[in-house]
Protein backbone atom coordinates (compact mmCIF):
# COMPACT_ATOMS: atom_id res chain seq x y z
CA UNK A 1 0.00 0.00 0.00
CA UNK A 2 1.47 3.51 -0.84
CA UNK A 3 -0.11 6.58 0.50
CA UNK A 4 0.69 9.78 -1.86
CA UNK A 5 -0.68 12.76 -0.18
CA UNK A 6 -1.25 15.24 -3.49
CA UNK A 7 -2.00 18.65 -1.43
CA UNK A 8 -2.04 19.22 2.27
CA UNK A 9 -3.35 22.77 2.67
CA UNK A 10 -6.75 23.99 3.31
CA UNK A 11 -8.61 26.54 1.57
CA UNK A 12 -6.22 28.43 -0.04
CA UNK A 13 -3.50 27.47 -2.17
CA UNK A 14 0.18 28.78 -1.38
CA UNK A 15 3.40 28.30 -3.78
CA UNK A 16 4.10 25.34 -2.02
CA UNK A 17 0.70 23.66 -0.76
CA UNK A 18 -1.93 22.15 -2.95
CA UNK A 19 -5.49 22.42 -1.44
CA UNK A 20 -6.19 19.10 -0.13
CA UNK A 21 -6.31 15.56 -1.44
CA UNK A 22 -4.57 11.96 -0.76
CA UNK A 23 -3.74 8.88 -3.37
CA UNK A 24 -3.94 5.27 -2.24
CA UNK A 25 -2.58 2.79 -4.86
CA UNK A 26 -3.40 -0.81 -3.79
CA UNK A 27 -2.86 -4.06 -6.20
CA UNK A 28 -5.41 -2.27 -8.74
CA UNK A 29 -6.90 0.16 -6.84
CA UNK A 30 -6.05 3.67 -6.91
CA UNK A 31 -8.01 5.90 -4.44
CA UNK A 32 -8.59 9.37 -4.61
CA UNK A 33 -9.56 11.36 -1.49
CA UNK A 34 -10.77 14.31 -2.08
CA UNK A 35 -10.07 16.41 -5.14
CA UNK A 36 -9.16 19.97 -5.07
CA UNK A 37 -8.13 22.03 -7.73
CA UNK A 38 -5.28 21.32 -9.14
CA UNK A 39 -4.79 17.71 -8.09
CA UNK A 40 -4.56 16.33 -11.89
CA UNK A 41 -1.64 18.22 -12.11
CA UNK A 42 -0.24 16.99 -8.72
CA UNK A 43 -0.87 13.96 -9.88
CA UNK A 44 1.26 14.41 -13.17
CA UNK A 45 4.36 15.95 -10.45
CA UNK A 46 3.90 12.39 -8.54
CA UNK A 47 4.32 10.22 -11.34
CA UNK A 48 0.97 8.73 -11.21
CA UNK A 49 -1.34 8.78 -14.45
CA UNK A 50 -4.90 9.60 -13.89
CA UNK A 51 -5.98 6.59 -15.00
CA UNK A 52 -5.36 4.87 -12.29
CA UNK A 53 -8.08 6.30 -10.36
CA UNK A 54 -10.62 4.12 -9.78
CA UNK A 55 -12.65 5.45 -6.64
CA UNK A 56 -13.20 8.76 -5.50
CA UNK A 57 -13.85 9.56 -2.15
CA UNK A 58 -15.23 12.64 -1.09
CA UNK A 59 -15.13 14.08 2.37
CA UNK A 60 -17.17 17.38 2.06
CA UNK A 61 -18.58 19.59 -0.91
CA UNK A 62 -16.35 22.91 0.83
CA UNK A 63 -14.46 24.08 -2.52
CA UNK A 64 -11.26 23.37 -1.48
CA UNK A 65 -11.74 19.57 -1.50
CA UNK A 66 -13.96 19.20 -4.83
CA UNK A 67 -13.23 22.05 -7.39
CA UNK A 68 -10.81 19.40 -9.11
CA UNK A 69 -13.41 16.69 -9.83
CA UNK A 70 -14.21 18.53 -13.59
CA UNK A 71 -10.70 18.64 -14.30
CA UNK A 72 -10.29 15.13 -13.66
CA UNK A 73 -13.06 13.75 -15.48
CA UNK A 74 -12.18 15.60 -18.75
CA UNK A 75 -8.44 14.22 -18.43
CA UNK A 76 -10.18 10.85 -17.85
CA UNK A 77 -12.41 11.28 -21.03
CA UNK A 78 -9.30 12.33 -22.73
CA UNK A 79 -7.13 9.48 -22.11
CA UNK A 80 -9.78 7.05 -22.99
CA UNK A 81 -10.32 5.59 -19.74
CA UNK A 82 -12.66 2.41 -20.08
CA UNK A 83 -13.30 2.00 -16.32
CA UNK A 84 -16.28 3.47 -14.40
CA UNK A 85 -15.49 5.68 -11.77
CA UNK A 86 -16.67 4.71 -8.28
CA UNK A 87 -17.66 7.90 -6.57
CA UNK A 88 -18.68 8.19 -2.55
CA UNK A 89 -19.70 10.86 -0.92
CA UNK A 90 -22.29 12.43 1.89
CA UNK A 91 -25.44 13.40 1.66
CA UNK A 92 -26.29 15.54 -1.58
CA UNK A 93 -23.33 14.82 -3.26
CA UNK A 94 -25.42 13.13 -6.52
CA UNK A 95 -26.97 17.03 -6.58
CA UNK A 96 -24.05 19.12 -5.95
CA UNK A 97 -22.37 16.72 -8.97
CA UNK A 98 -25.17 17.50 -11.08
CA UNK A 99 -24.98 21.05 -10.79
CA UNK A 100 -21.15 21.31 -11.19
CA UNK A 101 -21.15 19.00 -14.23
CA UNK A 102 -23.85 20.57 -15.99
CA UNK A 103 -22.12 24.04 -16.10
CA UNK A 104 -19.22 22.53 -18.48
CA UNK A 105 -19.26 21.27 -21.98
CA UNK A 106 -16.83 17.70 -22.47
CA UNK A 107 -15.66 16.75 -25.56
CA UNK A 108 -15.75 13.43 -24.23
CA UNK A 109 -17.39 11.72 -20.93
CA UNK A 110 -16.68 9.22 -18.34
CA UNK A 111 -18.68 6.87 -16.60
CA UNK A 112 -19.26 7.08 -13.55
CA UNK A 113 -21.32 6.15 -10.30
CA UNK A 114 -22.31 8.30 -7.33
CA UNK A 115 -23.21 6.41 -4.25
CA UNK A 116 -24.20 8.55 -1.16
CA UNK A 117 -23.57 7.28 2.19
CA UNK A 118 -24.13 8.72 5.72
CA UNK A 119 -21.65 6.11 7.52
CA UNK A 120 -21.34 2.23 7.25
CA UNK A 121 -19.45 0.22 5.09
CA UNK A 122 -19.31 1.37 1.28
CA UNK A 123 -17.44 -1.39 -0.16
CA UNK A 124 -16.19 -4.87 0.28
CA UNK A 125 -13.93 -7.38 -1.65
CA UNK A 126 -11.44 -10.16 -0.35
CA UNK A 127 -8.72 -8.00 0.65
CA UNK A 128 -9.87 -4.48 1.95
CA UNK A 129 -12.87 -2.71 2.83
CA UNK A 130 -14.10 1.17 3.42
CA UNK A 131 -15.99 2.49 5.74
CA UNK A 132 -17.39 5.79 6.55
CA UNK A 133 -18.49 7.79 9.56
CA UNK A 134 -20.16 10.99 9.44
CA UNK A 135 -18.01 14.12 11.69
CA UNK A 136 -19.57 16.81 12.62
CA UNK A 137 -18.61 20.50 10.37
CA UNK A 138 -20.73 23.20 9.26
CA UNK A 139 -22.06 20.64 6.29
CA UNK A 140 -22.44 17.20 5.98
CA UNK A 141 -18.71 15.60 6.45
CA UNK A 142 -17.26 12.53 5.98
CA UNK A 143 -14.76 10.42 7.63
CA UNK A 144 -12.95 7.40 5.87
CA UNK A 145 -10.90 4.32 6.79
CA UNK A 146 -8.86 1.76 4.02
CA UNK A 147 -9.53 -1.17 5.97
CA UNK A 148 -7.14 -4.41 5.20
CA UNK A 149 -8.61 -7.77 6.12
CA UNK A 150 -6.21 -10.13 7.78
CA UNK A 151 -4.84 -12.98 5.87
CA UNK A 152 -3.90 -16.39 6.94
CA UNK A 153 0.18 -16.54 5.57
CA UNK A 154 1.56 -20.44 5.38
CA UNK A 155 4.02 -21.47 7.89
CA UNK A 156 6.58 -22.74 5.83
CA UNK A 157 9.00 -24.56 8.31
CA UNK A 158 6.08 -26.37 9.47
CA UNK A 159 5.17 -27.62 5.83
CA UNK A 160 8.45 -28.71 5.05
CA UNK A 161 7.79 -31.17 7.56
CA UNK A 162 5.94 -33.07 5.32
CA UNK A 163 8.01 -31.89 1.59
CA UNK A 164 5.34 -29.47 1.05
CA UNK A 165 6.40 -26.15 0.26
CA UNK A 166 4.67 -25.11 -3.24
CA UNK A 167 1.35 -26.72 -4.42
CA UNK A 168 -1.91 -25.69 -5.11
CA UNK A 169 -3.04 -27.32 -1.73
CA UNK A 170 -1.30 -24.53 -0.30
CA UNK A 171 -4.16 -22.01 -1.58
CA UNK A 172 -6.66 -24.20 0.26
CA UNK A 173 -4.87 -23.79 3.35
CA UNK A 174 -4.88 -19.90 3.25
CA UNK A 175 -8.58 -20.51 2.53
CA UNK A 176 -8.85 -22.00 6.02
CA UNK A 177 -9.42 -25.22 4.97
CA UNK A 178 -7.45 -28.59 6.68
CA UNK A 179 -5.74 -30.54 3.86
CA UNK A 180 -4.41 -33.95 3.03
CA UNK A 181 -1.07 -34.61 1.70
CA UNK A 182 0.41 -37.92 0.75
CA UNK A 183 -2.23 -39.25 2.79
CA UNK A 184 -1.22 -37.16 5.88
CA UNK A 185 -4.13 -34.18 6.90
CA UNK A 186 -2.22 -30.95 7.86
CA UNK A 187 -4.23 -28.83 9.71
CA UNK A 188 -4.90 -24.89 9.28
CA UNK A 189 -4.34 -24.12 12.95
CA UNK A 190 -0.69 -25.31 12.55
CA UNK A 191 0.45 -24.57 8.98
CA UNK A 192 -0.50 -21.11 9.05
CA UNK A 193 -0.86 -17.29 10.80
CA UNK A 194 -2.30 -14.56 10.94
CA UNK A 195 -0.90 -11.94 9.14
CA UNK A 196 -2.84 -8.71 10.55
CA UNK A 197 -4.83 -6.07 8.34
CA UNK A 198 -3.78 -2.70 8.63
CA UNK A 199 -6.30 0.24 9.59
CA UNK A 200 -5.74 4.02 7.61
CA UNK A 201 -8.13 6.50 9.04
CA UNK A 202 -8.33 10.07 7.33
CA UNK A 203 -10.24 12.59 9.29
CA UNK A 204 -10.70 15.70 7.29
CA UNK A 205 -12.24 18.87 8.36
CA UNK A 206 -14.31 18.49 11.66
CA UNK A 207 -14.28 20.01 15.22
CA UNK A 208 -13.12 17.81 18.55
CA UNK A 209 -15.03 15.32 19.68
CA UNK A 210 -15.67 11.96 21.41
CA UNK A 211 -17.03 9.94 18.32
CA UNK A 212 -13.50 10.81 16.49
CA UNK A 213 -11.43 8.08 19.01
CA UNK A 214 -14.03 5.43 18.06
CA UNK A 215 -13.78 5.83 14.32
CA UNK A 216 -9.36 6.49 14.91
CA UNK A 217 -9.55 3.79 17.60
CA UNK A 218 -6.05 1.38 17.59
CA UNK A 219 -5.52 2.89 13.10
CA UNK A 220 -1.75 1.99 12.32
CA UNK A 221 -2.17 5.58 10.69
CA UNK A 222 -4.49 8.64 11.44
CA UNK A 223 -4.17 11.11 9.10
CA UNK A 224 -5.69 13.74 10.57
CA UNK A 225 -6.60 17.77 9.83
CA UNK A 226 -4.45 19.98 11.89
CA UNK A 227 -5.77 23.57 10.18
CA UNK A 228 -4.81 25.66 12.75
CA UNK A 229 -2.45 26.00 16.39
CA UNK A 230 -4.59 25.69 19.56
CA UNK A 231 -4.22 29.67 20.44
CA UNK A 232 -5.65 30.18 16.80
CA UNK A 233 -8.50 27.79 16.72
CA UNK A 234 -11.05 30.51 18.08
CA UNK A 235 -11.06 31.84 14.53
CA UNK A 236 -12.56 28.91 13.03
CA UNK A 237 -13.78 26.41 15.85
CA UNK A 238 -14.99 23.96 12.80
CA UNK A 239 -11.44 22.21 12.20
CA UNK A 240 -9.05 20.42 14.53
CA UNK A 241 -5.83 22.42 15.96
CA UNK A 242 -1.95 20.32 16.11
CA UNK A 243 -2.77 19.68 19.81
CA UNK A 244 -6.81 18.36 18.81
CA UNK A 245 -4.78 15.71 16.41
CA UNK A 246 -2.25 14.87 19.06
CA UNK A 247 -4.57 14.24 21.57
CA UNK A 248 -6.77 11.90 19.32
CA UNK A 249 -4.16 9.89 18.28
CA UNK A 250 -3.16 9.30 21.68
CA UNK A 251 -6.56 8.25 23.24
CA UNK A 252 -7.58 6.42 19.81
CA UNK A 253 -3.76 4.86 20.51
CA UNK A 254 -2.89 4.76 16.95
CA UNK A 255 0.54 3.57 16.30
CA UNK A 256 1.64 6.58 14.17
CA UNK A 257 -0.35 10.32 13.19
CA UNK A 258 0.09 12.50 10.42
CA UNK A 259 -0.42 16.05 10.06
CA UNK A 260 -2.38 17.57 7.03
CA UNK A 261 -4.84 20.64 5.66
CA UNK A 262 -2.48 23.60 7.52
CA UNK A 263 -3.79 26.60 7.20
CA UNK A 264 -2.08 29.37 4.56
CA UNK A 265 -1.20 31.60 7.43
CA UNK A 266 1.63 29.27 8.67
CA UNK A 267 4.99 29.66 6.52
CA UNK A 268 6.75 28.15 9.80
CA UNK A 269 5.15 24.14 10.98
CA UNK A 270 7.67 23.91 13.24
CA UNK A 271 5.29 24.93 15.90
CA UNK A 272 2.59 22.98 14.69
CA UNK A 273 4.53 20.04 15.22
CA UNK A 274 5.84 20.36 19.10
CA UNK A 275 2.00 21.38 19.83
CA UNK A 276 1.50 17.66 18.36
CA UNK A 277 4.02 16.34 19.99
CA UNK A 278 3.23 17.09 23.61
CA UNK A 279 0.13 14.67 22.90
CA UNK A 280 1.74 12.22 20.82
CA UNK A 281 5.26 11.61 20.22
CA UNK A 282 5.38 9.50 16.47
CA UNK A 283 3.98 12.53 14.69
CA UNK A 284 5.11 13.43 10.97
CA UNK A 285 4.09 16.42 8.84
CA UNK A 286 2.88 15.76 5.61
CA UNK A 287 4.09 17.84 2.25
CA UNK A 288 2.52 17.67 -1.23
CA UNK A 289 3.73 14.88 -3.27
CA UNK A 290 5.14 13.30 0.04
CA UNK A 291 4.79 9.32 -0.17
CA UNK A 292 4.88 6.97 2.12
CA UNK A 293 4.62 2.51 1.88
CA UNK A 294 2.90 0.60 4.50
């Protein structure tokens, strides 16, 4: 799994912050969430062709997380993509779409489908879900987690015991399933662990509160809003402040936080960070086209 974040400012853009969004490329899955302006570009800078998008997830319909969706879909229609675009989003999202698409002209379209979801689960396959959960901001607001489902890996020095080390019956064990082998039954208990899932949690624009270290809770990473210092927040009480993110990652114990969506006023994070780090100590601050493998 590499995580690309693609801008990590908020509203406004500076000379060296993109307004916010955040690439996940998994086997073939590419996830996009959020898509401000200017993030098909970004994505040219990181080396990663639009095309590879395959979901879009979108946190809020504030402009500085969405004014690069019509920019993306005409480079999509452009480069001939054949796939159709899974889009997620809150409440009114198929509307707000609507409205934005219909003021353009495209030479060529896209296909796509808008699914609108106040929390739960939003999709499923054998190696990963998402989920959603709805945070509280001045409109509806979205919350998501990458999900990776644990995997039974085969114990190799216990196979050996009995020659096996590659056959299809191998598969079956990873399935769960006991097996025989020249006429011995290996069981799935012994020839195999656990290999544990890893939790992402991105928590974008919201104000503190309890709900947050449920939906964070025990995430190898929370990347998490940090749009202003604490002696700053009064001036917008709607996002989270360095020492808000801190603190959640430390009573969601996550095992590692990251710092995004800082506000244009800062030239200096330095600041930001120690305000972090008095909560939590395995803090990092993220820059555009910053990339990290878990």
């Amino acid at each position: 799994m590499k995580i690309t974040f693609l801008g990590t400012g908020a509203m406004l853009p500076t000379k060296e912050r993109n307004p916010n969004a955040i690439f996940i490329s998994y086997k073939n899955e590419g996830i996009l969430i959020d898509c401000a302006e200017g993030t098909q570009r970004q994505l040219r800078h990181a080396g990663i062709s639009p095309t590879k998008v395959t979901k879009l997830l979108i946190t809020h319909w504030h402009g500085d997380h969405v004014l690069g969706i019509p920019g993306l879909m005409q480079s999509l229609g452009a480069s001939n993509y054949t796939k159709k675009l899974e889009i997620y989003g809150p409440r009114g999202s198929k509307n707000f779409l609507k409205n934005m698409m219909k003021g353009l002209v495209f030479k060529s379209r896209i296909k796509y489908e808008l699914r609108e979801t106040n929390q739960g689960k939003l999709f499923d396959n054998e190696d990963f879900y998402l989920e959603a959960n709805k945070v509280k901001h001045s409109i509806d607001c979205l919350s998501y987690s990458f999900i990776e489902k644990d995997k039974l890996k085969i114990n190799i020095d216990y196979t050996k015991k009995f020659g096996l080390t590659q056959h299809p019956l191998l598969g079956e064990l990873q399935k769960g399933k006991d097996i025989i082998y020249q006429g011995k039954k290996i069981k799935v208990k012994n020839a195999t662990f656990v290999k544990r899932g890893k939790k992402i949690c991105f928590i974008l624009d919201t104000y503190y509160n309890k709900k947050l270290i449920s939906i964070a809770k025990s995430a190898d990473l929370l990347v998490a809003e940090s749009t202003w210092l604490e002696k700053d927040k009064l001036i917008d009480k709607e996002h989270l402040s360095s020492k808000d993110a801190g603190k959640l990652a430390r009573q969601a114990k996550v095992k590692k936080l990251i710092l995004t969506h800082f506000s244009q006023r800062y030239k200096d994070l330095g600041e930001m960070l120690k305000e972090a780090k008095k909560e939590f100590s395995n803090v990092e601050l993220a820059k555009d086209l910053m990339s990290l493998e878990i």
